[in-house]
Protein backbone atom coordinates (compact mmCIF):
# COMPACT_ATOMS: atom_id res chain seq x y z
CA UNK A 1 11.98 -8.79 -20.22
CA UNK A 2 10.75 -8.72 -16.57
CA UNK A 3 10.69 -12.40 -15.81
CA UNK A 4 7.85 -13.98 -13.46
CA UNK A 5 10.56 -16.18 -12.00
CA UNK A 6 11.99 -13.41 -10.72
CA UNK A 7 9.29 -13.19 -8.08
CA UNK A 8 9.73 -16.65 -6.75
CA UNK A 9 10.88 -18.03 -3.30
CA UNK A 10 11.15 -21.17 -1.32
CA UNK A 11 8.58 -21.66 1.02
CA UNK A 12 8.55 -24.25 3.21
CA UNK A 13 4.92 -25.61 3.55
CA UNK A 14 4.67 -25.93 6.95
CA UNK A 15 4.30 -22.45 7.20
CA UNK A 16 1.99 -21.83 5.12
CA UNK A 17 -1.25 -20.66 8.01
CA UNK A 18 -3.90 -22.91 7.83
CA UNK A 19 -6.08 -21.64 10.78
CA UNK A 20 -6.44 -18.23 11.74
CA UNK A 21 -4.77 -17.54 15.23
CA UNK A 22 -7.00 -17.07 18.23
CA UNK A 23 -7.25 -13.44 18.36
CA UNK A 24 -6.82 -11.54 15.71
CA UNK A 25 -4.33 -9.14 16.74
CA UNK A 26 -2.00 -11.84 17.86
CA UNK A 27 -0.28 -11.88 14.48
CA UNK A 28 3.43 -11.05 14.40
CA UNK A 29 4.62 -7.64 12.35
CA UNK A 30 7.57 -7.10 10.48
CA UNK A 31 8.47 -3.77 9.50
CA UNK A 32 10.31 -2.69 6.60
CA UNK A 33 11.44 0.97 6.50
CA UNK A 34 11.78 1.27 2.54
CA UNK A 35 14.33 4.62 2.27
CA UNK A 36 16.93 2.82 5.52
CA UNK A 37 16.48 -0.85 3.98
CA UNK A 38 16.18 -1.94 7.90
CA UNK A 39 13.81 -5.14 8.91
CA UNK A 40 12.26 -5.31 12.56
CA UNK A 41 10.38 -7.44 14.25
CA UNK A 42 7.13 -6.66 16.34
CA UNK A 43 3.75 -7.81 16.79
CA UNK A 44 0.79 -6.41 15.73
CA UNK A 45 -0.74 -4.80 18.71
CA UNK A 46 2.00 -2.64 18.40
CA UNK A 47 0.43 -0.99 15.69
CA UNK A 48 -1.16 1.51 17.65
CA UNK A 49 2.34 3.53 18.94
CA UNK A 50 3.52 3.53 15.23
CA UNK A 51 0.75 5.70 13.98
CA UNK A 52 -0.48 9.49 14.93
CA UNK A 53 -2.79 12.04 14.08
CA UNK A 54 -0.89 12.71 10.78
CA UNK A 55 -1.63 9.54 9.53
CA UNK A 56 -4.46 7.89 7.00
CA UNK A 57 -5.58 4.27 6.72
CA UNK A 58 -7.55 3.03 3.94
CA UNK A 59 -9.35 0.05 4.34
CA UNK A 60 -11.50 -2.01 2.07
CA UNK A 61 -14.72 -2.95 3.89
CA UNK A 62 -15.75 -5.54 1.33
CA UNK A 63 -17.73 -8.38 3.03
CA UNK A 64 -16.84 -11.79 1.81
CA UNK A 65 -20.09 -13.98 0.45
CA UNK A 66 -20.10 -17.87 1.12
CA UNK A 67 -19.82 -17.77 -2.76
CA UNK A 68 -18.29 -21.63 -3.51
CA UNK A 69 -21.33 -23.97 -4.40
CA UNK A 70 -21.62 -27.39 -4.89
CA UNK A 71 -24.05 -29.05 -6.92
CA UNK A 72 -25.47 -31.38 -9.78
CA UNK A 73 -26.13 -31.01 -13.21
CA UNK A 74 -29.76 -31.85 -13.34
CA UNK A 75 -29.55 -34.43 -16.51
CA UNK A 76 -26.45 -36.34 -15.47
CA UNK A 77 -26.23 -35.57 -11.78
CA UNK A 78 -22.62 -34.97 -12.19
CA UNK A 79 -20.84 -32.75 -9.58
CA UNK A 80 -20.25 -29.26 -10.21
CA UNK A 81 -18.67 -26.51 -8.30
CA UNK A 82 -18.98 -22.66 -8.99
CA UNK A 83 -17.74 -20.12 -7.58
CA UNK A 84 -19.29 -16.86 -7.87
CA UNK A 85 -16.52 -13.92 -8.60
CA UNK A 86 -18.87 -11.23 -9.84
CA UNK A 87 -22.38 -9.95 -10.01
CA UNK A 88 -23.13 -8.66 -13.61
CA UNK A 89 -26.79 -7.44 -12.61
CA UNK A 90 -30.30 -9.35 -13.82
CA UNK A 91 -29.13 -12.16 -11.71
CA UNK A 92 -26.51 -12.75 -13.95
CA UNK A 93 -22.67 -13.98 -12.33
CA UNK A 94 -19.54 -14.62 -13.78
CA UNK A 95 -18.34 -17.50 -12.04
CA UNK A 96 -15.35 -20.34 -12.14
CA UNK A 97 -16.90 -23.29 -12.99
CA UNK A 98 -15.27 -26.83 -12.19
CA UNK A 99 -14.74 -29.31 -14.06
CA UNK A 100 -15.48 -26.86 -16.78
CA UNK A 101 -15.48 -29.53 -19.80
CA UNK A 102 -19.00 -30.37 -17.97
CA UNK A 103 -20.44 -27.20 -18.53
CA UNK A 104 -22.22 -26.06 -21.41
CA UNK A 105 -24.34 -23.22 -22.63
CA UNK A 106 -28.07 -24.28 -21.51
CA UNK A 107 -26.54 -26.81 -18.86
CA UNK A 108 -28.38 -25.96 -15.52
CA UNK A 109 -27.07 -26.79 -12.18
CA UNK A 110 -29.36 -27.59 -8.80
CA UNK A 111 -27.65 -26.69 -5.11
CA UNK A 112 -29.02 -28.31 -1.88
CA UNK A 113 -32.83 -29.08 -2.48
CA UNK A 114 -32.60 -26.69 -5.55
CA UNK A 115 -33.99 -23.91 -4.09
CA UNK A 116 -30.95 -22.38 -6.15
CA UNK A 117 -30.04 -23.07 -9.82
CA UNK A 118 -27.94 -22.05 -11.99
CA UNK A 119 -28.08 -21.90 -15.78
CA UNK A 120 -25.25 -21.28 -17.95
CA UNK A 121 -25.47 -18.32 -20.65
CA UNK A 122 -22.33 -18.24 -21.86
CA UNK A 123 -18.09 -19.85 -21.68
CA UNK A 124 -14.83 -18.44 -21.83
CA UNK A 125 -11.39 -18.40 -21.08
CA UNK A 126 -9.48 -19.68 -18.12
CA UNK A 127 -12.81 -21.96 -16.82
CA UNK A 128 -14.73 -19.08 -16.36
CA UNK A 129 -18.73 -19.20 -16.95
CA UNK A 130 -21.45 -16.83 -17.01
CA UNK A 131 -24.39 -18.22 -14.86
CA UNK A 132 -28.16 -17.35 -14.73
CA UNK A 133 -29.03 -17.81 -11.33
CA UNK A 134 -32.60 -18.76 -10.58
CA UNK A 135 -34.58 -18.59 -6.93
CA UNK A 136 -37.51 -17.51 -4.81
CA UNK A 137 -36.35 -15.13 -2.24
CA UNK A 138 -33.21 -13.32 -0.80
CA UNK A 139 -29.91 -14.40 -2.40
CA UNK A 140 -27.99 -13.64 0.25
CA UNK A 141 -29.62 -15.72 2.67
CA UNK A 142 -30.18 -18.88 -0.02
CA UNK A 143 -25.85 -18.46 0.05
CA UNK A 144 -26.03 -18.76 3.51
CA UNK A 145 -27.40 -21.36 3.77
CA UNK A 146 -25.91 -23.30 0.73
CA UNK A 147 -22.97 -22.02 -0.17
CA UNK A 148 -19.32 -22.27 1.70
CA UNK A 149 -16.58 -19.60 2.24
CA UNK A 150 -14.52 -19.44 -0.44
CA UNK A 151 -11.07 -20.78 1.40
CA UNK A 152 -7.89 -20.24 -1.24
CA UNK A 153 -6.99 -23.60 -2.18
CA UNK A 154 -3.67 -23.94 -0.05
CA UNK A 155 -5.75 -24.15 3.15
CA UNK A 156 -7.19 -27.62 3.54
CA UNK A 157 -8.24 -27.34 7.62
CA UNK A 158 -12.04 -26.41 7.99
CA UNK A 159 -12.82 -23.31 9.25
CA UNK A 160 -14.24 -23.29 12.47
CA UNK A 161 -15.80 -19.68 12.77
CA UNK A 162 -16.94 -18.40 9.15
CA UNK A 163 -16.81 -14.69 10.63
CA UNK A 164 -12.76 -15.22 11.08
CA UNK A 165 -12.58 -14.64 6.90
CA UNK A 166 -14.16 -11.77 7.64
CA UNK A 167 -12.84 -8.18 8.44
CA UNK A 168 -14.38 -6.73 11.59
CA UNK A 169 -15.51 -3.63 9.21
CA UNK A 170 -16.59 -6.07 6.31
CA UNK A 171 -19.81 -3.86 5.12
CA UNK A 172 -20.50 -4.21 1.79
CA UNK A 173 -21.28 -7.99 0.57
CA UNK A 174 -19.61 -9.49 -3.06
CA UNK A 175 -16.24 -10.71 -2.68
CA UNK A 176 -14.86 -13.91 -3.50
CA UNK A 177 -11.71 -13.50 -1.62
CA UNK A 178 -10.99 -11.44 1.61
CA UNK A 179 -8.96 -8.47 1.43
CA UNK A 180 -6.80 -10.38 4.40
CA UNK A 181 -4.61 -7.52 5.01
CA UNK A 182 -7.46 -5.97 7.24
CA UNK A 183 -8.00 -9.31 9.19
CA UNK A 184 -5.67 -8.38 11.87
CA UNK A 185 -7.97 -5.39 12.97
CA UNK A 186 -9.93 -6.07 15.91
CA UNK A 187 -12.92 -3.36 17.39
CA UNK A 188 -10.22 -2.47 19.92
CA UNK A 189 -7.27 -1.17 17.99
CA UNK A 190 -9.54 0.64 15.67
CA UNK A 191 -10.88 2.38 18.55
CA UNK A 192 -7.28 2.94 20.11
CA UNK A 193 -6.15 4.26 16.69
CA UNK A 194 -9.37 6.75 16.88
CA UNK A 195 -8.61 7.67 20.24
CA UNK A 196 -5.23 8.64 19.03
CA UNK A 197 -6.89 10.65 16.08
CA UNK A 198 -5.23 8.36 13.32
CA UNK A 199 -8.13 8.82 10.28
CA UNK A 200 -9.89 5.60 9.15
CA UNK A 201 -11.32 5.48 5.28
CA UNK A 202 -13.56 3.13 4.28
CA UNK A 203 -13.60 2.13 0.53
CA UNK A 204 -14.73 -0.96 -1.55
CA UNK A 205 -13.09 -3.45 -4.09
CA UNK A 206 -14.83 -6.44 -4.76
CA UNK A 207 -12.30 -9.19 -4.65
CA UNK A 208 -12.40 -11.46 -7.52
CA UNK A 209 -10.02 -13.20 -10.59
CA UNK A 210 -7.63 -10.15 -10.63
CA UNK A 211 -6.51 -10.55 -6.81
CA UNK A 212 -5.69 -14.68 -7.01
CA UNK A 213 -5.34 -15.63 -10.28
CA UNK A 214 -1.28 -16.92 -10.84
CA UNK A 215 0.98 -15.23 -13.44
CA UNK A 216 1.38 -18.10 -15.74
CA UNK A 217 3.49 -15.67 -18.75
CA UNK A 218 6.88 -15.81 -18.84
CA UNK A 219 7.57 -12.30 -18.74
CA UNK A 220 5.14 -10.87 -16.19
CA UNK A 221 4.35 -7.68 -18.84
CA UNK A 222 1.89 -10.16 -20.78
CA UNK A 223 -0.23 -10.84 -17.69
CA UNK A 224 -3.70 -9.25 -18.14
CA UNK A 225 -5.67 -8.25 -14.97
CA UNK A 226 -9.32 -9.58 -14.80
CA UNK A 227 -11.45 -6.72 -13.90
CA UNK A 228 -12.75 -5.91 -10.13
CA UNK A 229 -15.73 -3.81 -9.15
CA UNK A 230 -14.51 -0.77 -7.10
CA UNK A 231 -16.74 1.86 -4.91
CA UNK A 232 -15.44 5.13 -3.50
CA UNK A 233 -18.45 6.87 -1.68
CA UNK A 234 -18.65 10.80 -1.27
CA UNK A 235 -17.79 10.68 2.02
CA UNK A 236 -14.16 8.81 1.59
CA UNK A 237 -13.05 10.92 -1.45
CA UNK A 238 -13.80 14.16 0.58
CA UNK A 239 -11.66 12.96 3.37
CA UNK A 240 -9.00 11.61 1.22
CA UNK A 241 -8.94 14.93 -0.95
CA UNK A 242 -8.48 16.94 2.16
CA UNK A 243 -5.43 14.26 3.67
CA UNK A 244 -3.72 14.64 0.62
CA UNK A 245 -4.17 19.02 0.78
CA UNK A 246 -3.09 18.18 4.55
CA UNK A 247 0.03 16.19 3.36
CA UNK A 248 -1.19 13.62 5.89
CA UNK A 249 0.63 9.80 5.16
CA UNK A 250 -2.17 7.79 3.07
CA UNK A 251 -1.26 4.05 4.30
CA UNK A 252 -3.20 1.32 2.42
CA UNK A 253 -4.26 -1.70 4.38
CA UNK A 254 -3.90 -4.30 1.80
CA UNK A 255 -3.21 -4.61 -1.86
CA UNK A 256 -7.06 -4.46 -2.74
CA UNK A 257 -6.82 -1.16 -0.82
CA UNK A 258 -3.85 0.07 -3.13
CA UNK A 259 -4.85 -0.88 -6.18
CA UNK A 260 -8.32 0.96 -5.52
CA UNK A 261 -6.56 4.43 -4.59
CA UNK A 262 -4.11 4.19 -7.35
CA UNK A 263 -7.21 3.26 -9.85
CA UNK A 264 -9.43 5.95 -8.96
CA UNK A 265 -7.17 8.83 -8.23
CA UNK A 266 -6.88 11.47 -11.06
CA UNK A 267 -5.60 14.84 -9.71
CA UNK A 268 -7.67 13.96 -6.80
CA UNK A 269 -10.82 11.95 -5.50
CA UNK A 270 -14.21 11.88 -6.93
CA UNK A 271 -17.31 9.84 -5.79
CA UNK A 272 -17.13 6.99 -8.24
CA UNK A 273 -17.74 3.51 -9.26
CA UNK A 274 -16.33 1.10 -11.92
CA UNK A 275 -14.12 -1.47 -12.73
CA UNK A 276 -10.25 -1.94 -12.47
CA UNK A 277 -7.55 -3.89 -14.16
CA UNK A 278 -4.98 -2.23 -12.93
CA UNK A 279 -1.41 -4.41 -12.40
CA UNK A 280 1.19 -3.30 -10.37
CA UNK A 281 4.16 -4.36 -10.86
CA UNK A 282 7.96 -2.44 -10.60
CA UNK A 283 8.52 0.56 -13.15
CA UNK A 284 4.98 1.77 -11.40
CA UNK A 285 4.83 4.92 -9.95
CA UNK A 286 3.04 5.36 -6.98
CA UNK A 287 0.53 8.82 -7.52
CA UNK A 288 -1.25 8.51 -3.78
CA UNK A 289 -0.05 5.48 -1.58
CA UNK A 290 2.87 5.91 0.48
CA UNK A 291 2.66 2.95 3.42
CA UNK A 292 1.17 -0.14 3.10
CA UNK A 293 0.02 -3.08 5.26
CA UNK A 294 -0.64 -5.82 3.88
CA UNK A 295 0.37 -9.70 4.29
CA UNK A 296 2.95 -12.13 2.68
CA UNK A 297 2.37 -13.22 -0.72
CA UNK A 298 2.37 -15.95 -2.83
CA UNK A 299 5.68 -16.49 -5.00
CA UNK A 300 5.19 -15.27 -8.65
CA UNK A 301 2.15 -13.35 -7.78
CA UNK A 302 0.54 -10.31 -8.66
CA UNK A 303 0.54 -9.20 -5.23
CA UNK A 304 4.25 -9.83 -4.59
CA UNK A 305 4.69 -8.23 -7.81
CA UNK A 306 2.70 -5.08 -6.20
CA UNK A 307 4.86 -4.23 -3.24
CA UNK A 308 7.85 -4.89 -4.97
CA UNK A 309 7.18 -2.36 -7.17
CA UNK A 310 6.77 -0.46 -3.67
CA UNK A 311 10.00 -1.34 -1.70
CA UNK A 312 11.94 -2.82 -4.68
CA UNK A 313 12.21 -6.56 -5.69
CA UNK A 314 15.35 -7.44 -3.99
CA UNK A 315 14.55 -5.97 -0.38
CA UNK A 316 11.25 -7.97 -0.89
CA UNK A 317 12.42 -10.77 -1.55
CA UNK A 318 15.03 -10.51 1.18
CA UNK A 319 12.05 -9.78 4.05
CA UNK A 320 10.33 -12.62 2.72
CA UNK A 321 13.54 -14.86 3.37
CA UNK A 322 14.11 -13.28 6.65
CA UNK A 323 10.28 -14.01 7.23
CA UNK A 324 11.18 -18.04 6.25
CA UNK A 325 13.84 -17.96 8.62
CA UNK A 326 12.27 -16.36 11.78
CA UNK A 327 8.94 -18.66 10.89
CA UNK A 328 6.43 -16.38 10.32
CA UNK A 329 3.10 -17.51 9.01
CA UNK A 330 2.65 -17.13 5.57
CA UNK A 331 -0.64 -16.01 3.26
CA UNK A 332 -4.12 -15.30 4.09
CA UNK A 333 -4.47 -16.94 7.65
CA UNK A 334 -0.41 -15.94 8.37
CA UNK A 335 1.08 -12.82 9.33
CA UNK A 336 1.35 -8.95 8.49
CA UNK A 337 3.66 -6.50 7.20
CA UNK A 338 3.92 -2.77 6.96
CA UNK A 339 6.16 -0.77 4.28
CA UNK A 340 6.63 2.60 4.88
């Protein structure tokens, strides 16, 4: 049995990031060389001299929507918040609702001067709820102007600058969670890495359920992945056919990133769209990925459990305590790493 607690560590909490730093590329860098088992220390900037012309990165230029709502149940006035993981089409969304007890099938909930409401279709497992959402007008903009960005629940300082959960390249709008790996990136050191003719692929993965929800099984093998919507345009799975023919180094920025590549590849790239479930955990082989960046993780996570299965569970685990003791900043707002 592959045990979840196998993927924990101490963590103090103070350094756990709460606020993003002021510029982007200020983060520190550790990087672990996989085949030599060495750790180093450098900062992200730095980035730029590690890569060449024989080198790939993947990014996933998902664009985060203000997707947490709060609002009343229009027959009790109760508080309700949803959070909107996934568009099913026909203005339909599975969402977490909270408190879910609250919600039933036909309950409808109004936001701000309910402009926006939401009716519920249909419940199921782990507090999630299908909602009907009903308004005049562009969605996007009636989130904008109601909705918050969805923060993980371990950061409790407001965020200042909505843009800073945002990648630079964020294009395509419908996550529920930023793919934080690519946060780091500012204009500037993509251009650099151009200008040094490193190649830059742009795919999507909707972050939703799959991404944060915690391994709560025993043994990790009976955790089931909650689909994600993934995109891989024409364009990217031309150029990532012909880096792979070129034996050029595909690196992933971020797990979201990863788990795309590895989901869609089958004896090469096609234009394609779908959904995912896809858990990565050690016993996986990797068929296209070989360097990843991507941040530190939370203990007995799926992600944790993703680049273990990379660089092996016990050299993880001891970057992560090396990480502890040099206080680096931990999770979404904290600091990068890159596994080669």
């Amino acid at each position: 049995m592959i045990k979840t607690t196998d993927y924990d560590y101490e963590l103090p909490l103070e350094l756990i990031a709460q606020t993003p730093l002021k510029e982007r590329s200020e983060s520190r860098f550790m990087v672990l060389d996989k085949e030599d088992q060495t750790i180093e220390h450098h900062q992200f900037t730095e980035i730029v001299n590690m890569l060449d012309e024989h080198d790939v990165l993947v990014f996933n230029d998902t664009k985060v929507i203000p997707a947490r709502l709060i609002g009343n149940k229009e027959d009790t006035q109760a508080v309700i918040e949803v959070l909107l993981l996934k568009d099913l089409g026909e203005n339909c969304w599975e969402t977490l609702a909270k408190p879910q007890r609250r919600v039933k099938v036909g309950t409808v909930v109004f936001f701000g001067d309910g402009r926006l409401r939401a009716r519920c279709v249909a419940k199921e497992d782990m507090g999630i709820c299908k909602f009907e959402l009903l308004y005049e007008g562009i969605l996007v903009e009636i989130l904008d102007a109601l909705g918050q960005m969805p923060l993980p629940p371990y950061i409790h300082e407001k965020l200042e600058d909505k843009n800073r959960y945002q990648t630079v390249y964020a294009k395509h709008p419908g996550s529920a969670a930023a793919p934080t790996a690519g946060l780091h990136f500012t204009e500037e050191i993509l251009k650099r890495l151009q200008e040094k003719k490193v190649e830059l692929i742009f795919i999507t993965l909707h972050v939703g359920l799959g991404t944060f929800r915690p391994v709560e099984e025993e043994d990790l093998t009976n955790h089931v992945m909650h689909e994600e919507y993934y995109e891989i345009s024409q364009q990217a799975a031309d150029a990532l056919n012909s880096a792979i023919q070129k034996k050029k180094r595909i690196i992933a920025v971020g797990t979201t990133s990863t788990r795309t590549l590895e989901s869609a590849y089958q004896n090469g790239f096609k234009k394609c769209c779908g959904t995912t479930d896809i858990f990565i955990y050690p016993g996986y082989k990797f068929k296209v990925v070989q360097a990843q960046i991507t941040n530190f993780h939370l203990p007995k996570s799926t992600l944790i459990m993703l680049v273990s299965a990379f660089a092996g569970r016990e050299f993880i685990l001891k970057a992560y305590k090396e990480a502890v003791k040099e206080n680096y900043r931990f999770f979404s707002f904290g600091d990068s790493m890159f596994i080669k």
